[in-house]
Protein backbone atom coordinates (compact mmCIF):
# COMPACT_ATOMS: atom_id res chain seq x y z
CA UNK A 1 -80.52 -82.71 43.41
CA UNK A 2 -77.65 -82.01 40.71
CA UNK A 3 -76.32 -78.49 41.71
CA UNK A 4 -72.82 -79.54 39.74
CA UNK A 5 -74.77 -78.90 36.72
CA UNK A 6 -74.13 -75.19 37.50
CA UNK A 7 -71.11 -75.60 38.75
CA UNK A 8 -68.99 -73.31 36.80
CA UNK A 9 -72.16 -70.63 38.64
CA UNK A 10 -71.41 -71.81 42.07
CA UNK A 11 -67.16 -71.91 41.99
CA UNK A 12 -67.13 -68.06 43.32
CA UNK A 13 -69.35 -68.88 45.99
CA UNK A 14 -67.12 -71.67 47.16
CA UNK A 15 -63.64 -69.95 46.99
CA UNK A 16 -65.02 -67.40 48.98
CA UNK A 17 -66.06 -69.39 51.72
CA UNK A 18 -63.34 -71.61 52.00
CA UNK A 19 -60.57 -68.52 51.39
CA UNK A 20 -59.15 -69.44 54.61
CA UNK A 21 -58.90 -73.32 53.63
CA UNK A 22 -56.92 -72.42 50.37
CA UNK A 23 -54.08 -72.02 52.23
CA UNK A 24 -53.87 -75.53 54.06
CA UNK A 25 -51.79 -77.77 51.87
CA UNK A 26 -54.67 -79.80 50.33
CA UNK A 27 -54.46 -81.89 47.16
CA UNK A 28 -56.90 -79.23 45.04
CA UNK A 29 -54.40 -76.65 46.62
CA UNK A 30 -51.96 -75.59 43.33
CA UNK A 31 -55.18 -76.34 41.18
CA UNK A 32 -57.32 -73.53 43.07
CA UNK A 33 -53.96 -71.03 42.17
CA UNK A 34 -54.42 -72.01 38.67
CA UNK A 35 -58.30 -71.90 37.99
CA UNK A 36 -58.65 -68.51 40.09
CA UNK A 37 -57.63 -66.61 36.99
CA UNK A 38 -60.48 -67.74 35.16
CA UNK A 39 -62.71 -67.26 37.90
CA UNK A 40 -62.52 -64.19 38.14
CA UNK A 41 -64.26 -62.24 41.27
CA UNK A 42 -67.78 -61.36 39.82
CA UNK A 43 -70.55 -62.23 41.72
CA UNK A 44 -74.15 -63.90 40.26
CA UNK A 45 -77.15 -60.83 39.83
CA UNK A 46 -80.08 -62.06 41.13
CA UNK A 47 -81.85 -61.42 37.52
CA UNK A 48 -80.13 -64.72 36.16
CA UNK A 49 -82.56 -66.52 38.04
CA UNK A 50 -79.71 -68.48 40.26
CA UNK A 51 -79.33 -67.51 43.97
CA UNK A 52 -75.89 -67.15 45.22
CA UNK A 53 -74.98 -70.29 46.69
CA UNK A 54 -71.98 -71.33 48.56
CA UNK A 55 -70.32 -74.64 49.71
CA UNK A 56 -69.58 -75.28 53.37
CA UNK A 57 -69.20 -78.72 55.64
CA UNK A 58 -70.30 -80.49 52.71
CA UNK A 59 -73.83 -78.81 51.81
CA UNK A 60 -75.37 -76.05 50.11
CA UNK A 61 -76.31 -72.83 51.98
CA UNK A 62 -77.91 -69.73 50.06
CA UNK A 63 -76.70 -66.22 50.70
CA UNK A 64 -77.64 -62.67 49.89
CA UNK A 65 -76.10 -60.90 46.71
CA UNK A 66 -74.74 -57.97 48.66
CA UNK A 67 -73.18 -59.87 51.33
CA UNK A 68 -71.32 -62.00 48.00
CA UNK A 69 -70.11 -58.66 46.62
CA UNK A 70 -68.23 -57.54 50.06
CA UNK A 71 -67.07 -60.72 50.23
CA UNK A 72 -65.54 -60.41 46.76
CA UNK A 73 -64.33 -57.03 46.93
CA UNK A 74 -62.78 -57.75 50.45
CA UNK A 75 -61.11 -60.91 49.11
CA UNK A 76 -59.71 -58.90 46.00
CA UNK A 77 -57.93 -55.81 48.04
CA UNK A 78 -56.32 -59.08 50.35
CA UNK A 79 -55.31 -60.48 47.29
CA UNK A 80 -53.32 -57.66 45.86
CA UNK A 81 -51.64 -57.27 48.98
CA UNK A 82 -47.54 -58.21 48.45
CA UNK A 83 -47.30 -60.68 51.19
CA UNK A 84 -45.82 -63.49 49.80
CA UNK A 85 -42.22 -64.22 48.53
CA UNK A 86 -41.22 -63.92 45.66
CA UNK A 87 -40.77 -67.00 43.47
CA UNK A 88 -37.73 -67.46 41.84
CA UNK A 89 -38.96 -66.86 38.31
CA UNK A 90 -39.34 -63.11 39.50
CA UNK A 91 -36.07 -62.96 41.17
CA UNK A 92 -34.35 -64.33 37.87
CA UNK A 93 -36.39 -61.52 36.12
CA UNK A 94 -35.09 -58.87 38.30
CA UNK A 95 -31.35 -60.30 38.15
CA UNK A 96 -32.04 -60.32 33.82
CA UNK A 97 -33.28 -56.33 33.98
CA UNK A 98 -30.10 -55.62 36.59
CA UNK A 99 -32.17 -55.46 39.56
CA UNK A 100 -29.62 -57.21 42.49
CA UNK A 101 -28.62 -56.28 45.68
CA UNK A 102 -25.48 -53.84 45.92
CA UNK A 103 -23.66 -52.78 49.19
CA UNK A 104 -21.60 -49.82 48.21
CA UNK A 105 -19.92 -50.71 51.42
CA UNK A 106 -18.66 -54.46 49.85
CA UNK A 107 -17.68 -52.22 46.93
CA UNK A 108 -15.44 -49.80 49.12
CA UNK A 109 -13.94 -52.44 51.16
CA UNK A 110 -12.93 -53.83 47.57
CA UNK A 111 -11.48 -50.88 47.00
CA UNK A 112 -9.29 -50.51 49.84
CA UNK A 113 -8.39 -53.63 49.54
CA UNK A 114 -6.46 -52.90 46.35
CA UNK A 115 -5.03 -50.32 47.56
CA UNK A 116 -3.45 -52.31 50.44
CA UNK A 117 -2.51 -55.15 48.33
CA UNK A 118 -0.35 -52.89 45.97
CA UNK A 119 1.16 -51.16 48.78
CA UNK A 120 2.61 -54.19 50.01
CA UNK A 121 2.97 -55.68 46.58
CA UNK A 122 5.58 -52.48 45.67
CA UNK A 123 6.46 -51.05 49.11
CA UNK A 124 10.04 -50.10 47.51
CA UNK A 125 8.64 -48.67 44.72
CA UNK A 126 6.20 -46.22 46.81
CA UNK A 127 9.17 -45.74 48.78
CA UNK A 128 11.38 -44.68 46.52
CA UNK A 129 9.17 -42.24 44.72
CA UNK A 130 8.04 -41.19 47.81
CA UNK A 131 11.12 -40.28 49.26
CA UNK A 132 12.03 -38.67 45.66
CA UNK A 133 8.67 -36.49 46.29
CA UNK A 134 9.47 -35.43 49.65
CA UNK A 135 12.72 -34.55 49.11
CA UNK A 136 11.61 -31.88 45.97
CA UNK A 137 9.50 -30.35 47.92
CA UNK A 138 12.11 -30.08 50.98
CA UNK A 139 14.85 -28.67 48.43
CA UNK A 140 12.30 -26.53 46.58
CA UNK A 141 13.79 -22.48 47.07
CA UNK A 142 11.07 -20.83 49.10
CA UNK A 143 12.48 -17.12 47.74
CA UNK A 144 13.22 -18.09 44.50
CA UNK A 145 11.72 -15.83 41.71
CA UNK A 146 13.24 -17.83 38.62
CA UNK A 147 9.89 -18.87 36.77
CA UNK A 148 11.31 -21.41 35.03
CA UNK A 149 12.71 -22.84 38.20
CA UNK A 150 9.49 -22.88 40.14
CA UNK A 151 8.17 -24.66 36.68
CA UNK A 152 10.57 -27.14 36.38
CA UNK A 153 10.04 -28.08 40.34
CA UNK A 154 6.41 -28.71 39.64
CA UNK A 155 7.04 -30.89 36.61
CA UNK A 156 9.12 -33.22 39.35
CA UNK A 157 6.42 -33.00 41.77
CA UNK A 158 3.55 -33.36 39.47
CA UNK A 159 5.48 -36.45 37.78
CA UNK A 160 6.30 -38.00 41.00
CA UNK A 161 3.21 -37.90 42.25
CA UNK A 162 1.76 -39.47 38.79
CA UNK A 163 3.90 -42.37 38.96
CA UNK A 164 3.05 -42.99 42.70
CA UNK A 165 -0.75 -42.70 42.37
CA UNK A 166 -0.89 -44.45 39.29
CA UNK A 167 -0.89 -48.05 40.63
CA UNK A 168 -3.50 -47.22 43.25
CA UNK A 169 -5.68 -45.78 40.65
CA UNK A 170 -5.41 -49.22 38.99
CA UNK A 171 -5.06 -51.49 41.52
CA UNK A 172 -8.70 -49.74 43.65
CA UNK A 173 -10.09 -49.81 39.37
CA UNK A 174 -9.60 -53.44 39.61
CA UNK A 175 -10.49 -54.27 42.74
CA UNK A 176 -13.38 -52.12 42.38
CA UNK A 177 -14.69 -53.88 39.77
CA UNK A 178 -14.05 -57.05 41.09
CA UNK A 179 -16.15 -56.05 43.99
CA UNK A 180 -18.87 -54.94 41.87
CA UNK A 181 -19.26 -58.12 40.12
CA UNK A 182 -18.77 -60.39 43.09
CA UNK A 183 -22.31 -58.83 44.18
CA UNK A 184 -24.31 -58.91 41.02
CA UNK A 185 -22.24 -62.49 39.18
CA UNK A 186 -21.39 -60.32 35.94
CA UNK A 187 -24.71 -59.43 35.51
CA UNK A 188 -24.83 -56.83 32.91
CA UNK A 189 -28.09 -54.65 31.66
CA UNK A 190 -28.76 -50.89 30.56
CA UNK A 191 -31.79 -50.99 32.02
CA UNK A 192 -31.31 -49.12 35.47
CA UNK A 193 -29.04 -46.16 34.35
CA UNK A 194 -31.72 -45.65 31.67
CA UNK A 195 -33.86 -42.38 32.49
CA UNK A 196 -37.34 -42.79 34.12
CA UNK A 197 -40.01 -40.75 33.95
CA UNK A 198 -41.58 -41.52 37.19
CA UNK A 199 -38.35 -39.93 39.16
CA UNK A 200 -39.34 -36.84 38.17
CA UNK A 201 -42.99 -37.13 39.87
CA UNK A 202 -43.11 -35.36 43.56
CA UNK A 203 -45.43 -37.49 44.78
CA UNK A 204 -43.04 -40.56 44.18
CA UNK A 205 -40.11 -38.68 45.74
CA UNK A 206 -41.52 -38.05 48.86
CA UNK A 207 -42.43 -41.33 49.42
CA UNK A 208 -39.13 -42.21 48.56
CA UNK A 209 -37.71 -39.90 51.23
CA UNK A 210 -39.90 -41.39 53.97
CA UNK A 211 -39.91 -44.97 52.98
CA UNK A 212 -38.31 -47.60 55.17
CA UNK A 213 -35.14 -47.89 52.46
CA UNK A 214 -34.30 -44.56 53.52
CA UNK A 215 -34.07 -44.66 57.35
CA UNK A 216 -32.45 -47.79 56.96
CA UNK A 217 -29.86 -45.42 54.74
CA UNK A 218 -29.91 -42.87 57.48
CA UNK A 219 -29.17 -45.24 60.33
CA UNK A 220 -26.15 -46.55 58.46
CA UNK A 221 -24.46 -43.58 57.66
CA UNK A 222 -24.86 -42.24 61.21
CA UNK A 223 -23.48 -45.74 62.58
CA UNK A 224 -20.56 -45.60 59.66
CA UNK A 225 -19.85 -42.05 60.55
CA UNK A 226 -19.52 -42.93 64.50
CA UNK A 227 -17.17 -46.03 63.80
CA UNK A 228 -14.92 -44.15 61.72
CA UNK A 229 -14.57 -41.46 63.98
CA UNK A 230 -13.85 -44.08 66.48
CA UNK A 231 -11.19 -45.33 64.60
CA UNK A 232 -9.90 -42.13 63.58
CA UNK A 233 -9.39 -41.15 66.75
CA UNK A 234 -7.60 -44.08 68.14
CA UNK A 235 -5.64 -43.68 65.42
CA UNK A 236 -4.47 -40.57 66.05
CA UNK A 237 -4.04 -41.28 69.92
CA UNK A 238 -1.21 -44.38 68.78
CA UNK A 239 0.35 -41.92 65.98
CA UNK A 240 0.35 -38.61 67.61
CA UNK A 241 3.86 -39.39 69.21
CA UNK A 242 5.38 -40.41 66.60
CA UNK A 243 3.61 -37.82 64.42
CA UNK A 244 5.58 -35.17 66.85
CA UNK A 245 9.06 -36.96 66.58
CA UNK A 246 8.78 -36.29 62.84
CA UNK A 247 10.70 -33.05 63.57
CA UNK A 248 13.84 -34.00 64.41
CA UNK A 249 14.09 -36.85 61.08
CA UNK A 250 15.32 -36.85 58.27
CA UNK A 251 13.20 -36.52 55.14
CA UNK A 252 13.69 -40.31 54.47
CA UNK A 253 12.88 -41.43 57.72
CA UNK A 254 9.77 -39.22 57.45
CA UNK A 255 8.58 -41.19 53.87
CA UNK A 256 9.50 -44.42 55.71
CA UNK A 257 7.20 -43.57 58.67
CA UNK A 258 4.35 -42.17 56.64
CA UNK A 259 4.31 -44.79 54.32
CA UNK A 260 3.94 -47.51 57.79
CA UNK A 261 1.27 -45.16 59.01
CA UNK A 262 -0.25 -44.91 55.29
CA UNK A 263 -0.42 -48.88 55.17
CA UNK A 264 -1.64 -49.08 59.09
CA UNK A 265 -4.69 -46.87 57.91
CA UNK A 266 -5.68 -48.81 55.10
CA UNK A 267 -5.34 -52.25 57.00
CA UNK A 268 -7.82 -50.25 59.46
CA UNK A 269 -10.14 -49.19 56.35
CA UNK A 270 -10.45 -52.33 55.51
CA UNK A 271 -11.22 -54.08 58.22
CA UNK A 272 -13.83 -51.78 59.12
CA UNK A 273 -15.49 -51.80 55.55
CA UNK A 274 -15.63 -55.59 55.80
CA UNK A 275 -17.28 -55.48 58.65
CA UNK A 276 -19.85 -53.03 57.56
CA UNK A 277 -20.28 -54.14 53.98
CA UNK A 278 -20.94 -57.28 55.43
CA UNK A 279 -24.17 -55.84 57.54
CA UNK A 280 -25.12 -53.57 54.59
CA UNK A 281 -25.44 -56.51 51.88
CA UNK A 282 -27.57 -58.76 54.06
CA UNK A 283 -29.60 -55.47 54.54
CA UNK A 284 -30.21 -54.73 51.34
CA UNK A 285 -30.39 -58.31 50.08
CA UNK A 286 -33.11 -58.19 52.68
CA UNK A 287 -34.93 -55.38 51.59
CA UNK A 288 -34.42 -56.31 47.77
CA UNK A 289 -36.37 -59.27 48.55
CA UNK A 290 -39.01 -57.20 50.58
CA UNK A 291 -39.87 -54.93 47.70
CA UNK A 292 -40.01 -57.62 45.10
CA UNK A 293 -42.53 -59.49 47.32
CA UNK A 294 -45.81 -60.92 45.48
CA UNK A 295 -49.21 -60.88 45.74
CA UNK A 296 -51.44 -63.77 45.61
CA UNK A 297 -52.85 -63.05 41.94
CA UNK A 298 -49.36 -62.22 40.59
CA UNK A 299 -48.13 -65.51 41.64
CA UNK A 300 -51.60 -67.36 40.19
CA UNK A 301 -50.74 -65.96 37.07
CA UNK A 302 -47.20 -66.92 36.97
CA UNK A 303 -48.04 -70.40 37.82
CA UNK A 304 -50.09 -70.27 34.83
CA UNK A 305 -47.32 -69.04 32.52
CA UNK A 306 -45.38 -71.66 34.23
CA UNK A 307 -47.97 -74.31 32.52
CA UNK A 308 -45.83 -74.03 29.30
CA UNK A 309 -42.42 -74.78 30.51
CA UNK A 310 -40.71 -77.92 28.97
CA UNK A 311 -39.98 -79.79 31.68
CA UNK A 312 -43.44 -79.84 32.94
CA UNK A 313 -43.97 -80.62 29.21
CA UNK A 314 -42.37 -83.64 29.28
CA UNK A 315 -44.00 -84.85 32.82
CA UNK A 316 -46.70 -85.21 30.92
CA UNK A 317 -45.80 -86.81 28.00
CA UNK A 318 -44.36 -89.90 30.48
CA UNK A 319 -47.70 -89.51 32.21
CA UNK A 320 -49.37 -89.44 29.29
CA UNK A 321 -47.54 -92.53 27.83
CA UNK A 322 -48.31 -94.33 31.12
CA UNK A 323 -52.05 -93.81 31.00
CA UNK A 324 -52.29 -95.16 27.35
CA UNK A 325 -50.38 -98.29 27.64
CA UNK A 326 -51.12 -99.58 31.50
CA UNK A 327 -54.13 -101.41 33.09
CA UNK A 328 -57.45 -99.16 33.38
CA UNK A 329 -57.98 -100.67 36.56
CA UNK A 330 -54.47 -99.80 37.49
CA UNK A 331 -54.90 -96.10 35.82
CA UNK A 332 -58.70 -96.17 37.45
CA UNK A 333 -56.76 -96.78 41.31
CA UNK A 334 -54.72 -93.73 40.99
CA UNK A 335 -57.91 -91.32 40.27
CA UNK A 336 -59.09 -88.78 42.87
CA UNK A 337 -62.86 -89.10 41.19
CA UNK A 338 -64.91 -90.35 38.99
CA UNK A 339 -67.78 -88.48 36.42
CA UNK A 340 -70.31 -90.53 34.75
CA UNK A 341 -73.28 -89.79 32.58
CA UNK A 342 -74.12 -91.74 34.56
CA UNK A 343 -74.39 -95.06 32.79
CA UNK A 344 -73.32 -93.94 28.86
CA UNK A 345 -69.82 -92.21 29.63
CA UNK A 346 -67.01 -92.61 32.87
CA UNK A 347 -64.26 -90.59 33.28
CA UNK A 348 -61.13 -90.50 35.90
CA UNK A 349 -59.59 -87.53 36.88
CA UNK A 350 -56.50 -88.28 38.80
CA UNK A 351 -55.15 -84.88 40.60
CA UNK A 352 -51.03 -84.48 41.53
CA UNK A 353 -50.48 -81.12 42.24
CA UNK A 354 -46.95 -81.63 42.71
CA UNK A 355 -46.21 -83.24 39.55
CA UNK A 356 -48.31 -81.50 37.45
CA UNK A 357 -50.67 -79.07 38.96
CA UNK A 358 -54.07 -79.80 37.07
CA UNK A 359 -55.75 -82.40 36.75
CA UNK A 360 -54.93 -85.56 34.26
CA UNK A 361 -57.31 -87.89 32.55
CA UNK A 362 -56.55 -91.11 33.32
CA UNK A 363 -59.06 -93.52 32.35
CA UNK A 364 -62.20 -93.26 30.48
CA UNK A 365 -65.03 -95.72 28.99
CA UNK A 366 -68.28 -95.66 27.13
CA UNK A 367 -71.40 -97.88 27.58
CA UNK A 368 -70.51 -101.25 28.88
CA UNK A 369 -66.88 -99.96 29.44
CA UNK A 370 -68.10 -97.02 31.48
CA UNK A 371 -70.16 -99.19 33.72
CA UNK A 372 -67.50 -101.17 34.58
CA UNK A 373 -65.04 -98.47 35.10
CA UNK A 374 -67.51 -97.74 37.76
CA UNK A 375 -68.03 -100.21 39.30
CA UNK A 376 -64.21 -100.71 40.09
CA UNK A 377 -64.19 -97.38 40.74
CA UNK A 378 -67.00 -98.23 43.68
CA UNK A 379 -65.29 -101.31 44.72
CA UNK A 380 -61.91 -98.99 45.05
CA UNK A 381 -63.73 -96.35 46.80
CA UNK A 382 -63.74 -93.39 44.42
CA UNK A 383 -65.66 -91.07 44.95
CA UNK A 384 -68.25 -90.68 41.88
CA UNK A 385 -69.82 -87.64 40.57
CA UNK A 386 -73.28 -87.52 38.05
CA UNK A 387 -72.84 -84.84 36.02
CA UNK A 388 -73.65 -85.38 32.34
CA UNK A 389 -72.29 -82.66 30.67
CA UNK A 390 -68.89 -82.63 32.16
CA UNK A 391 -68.66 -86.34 31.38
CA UNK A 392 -68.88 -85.86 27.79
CA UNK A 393 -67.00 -83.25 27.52
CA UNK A 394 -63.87 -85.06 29.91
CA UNK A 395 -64.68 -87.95 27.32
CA UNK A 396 -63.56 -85.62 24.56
CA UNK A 397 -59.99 -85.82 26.39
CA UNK A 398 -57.42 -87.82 25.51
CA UNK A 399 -55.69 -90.30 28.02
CA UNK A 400 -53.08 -88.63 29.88
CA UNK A 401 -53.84 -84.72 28.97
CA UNK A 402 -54.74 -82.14 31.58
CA UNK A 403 -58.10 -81.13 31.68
CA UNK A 404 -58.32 -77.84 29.09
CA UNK A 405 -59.29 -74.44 30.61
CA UNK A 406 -62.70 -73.99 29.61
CA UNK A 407 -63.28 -76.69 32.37
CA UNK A 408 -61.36 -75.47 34.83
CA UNK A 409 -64.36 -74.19 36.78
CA UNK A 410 -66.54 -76.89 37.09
CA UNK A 411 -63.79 -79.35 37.36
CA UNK A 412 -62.79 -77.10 40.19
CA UNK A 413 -65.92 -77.99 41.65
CA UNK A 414 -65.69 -81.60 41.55
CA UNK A 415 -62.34 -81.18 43.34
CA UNK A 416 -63.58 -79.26 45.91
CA UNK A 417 -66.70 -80.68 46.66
CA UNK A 418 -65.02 -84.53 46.64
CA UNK A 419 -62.46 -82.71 49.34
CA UNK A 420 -65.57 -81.24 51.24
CA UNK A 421 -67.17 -84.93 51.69
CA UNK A 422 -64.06 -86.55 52.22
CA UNK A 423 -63.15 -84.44 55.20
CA UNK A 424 -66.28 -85.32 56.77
CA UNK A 425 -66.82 -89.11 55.94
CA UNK A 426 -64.03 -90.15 55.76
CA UNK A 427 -61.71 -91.00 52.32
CA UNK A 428 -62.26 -94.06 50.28
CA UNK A 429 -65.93 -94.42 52.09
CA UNK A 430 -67.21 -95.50 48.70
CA UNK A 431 -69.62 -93.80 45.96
CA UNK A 432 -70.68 -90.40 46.92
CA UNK A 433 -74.61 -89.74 46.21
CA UNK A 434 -74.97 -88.98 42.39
């Protein structure tokens, strides 16, 4: 009984069966995310002459084609569900097209900031113009009908009040843009100001209005607009004294007191913007992560991408090295199983998910070398696996390499059928059945 001949038939069967077990942290466990692309979902007509078969506590069950095909189709919809976290390849994507998590709220309490740090950077400077403000519009002729009078006056006005907004405008610039890039690190792309298409579709902008962004949106502006009424009218309850008494000063004294009150707000803004920013970023940090979440095929085929990077390279290459120049008994210890020909070829496929993620050729022999490859690997017990056609084809391997993707499948198999029988007798039991 050699069902691994038709292995590469059988792997859909399996995964569906044991979708619940993928998820356990088994050795086979990063290997199953990687194969699954080349699985595919289809299912096995019952014209090719092979019933559907399907792997479960260690033996061979048959089942009916249509119950294979809801199976399939129900596995497929949970995989395209976005239910897992994003891995930080995607995240350093998002960051490269511009996509990070902005509080407008950090950005105002930047802002305000600025402000208050130039007030009490220059306070004599705002004073003085100020004062020199106040006092031209105090001494300005309410009955006058001179025109060029009335134009001069406005030309003092208009230049005072230039040269005392001037260094807030460039103080709250600066600390505006300081605020900006504290949030997204200097990251700098065209990307989202450039115009899409799909913001002019309805469709998209109702669901925009009545997604869970935008009652998160709603709630904060009602909870901003309550806590600055709140402190606007506290505010006014302390000042509204002195705010009366401004009668009977002078129009120095009043500049001196408006500028204190002037500074007092801002100290106030501030405070409260911190406070609120504060909320708001881990909000939308929270939700930025919630809408780039994954599903379970997008993060299969990253990890496949991720098969080219150089570090993972390099692993390899050590591995590699390490497998041609060590002890085959030594390389034959560290395999997860063994595939003979069963007496002509005998190949080792050791399996570190964490290192590498597929599995490695470790040792391999022919003839006399094969048999006693195996019969270490029995002494050792390995589990070992007759299946002729894989074995020559693993042969075709060189030491150290990962097993190439055409076998992916039936190696898949192997993996999973080794796991299956080593749950339930126990690992290291010796030679499974060929």
């Amino acid at each position: 009984m050699n069902l691994l001949h038709t292995a590469p038939r059988f792997f859909n069967g399996m995964r569906t069966v044991h979708a619940e077990k993928a998820t356990r942290a088994t050795p086979a466990r990063s290997f199953w995310k990687r194969i699954s692309e080349f699985a595919g979902e289809q299912t096995i007509p019952a014209s090719s002459g092979y019933p559907h078969i399907r792997l479960a506590s260690g033996s061979f069950h048959r089942s009916s084609p249509q119950s294979g095909a809801q199976r399939s189709r129900k596995d497929r919809a949970m995989s395209e569900e976005k239910t897992e976290k994003p891995t930080e390849k995607k995240l350093r994507d998002a960051r490269r097209d511009g996509e990070v998590p902005v509080s407008p709220d950090v950005t105002a309490a930047a802002v305000l900031f600025g402000a208050l740090l130039v007030m009490k950077s220059a306070g004599d400077y705002f004073s003085d113009h100020m004062r020199a403000l106040m006092t031209i519009g105090f001494d300005f002729p309410g009955n006058t009908r001179d025109a060029a009078a009335i134009n001069r006056a406005l030309g003092h006005i208009g230049i005072q009040g230039l040269l005392l907004m001037l260094p807030f405008l460039v103080g709250c610039l600066v600390a505006g843009v300081a605020g900006g890039a504290f949030q997204t690190g200097l990251n700098a792309s065209l990307k989202p100001v450039a115009p899409k298409f799909d913001s002019l579709n309805p469709a998209t902008g109702v669901k925009k209005l009545f997604s869970l962004r935008s009652l998160i949106n709603l709630l904060k502006l009602i909870i901003k607009a309550i806590l600055i009424g709140v402190v606007l009218w506290a505010g006014i309850r302390i000042l509204m004294p002195m705010i009366i008494g401004l009668a009977y000063q002078t129009p120095p004294d009043i500049a001196q007191i408006a500028w204190r009150t002037l500074g007092m707000l801002f100290a106030l803004g501030v405070l409260l913007f911190v406070l609120v920013g504060a909320a708001d970023w881990s909000v939308q940090h929270w939700l930025f992560i919630r809408d780039k979440r994954m599903s379970k095929d997008e993060q299969k085929r990253e990890a496949k991408e991720s098969e080219g990077d150089p570090e993972i390279k390099g692993k390899r290459k050590e591995f590699a090295k390490e497998m041609v120049f060590g002890d085959p008994r030594e390389r034959v210890a560290k395999a997860k199983v063994m595939v003979v020909n069963p007496t002509h070829y005998a190949v080792a496929l050791a399996y570190e998910p964490d290192d590498f993620g597929l599995p490695q050729v470790v040792a391999k022999g022919v003839d006399d070398g094969a048999l006693e490859l195996r019969a270490f690997a029995h002494n050792q017990g390995i589990p070992i696996v007759a299946n002729p056609p894989l074995a020559r084809a693993l042969y075709q391997v060189e030491l150290g390499d990962a097993v190439p993707e055409p076998l992916f499948e039936t190696v898949a198999v192997v993996l999973r059928w080794v796991d299956e029988l080593g749950r339930d007798h126990g690992d290291g039991d010796g030679a499974l059945p060929c």
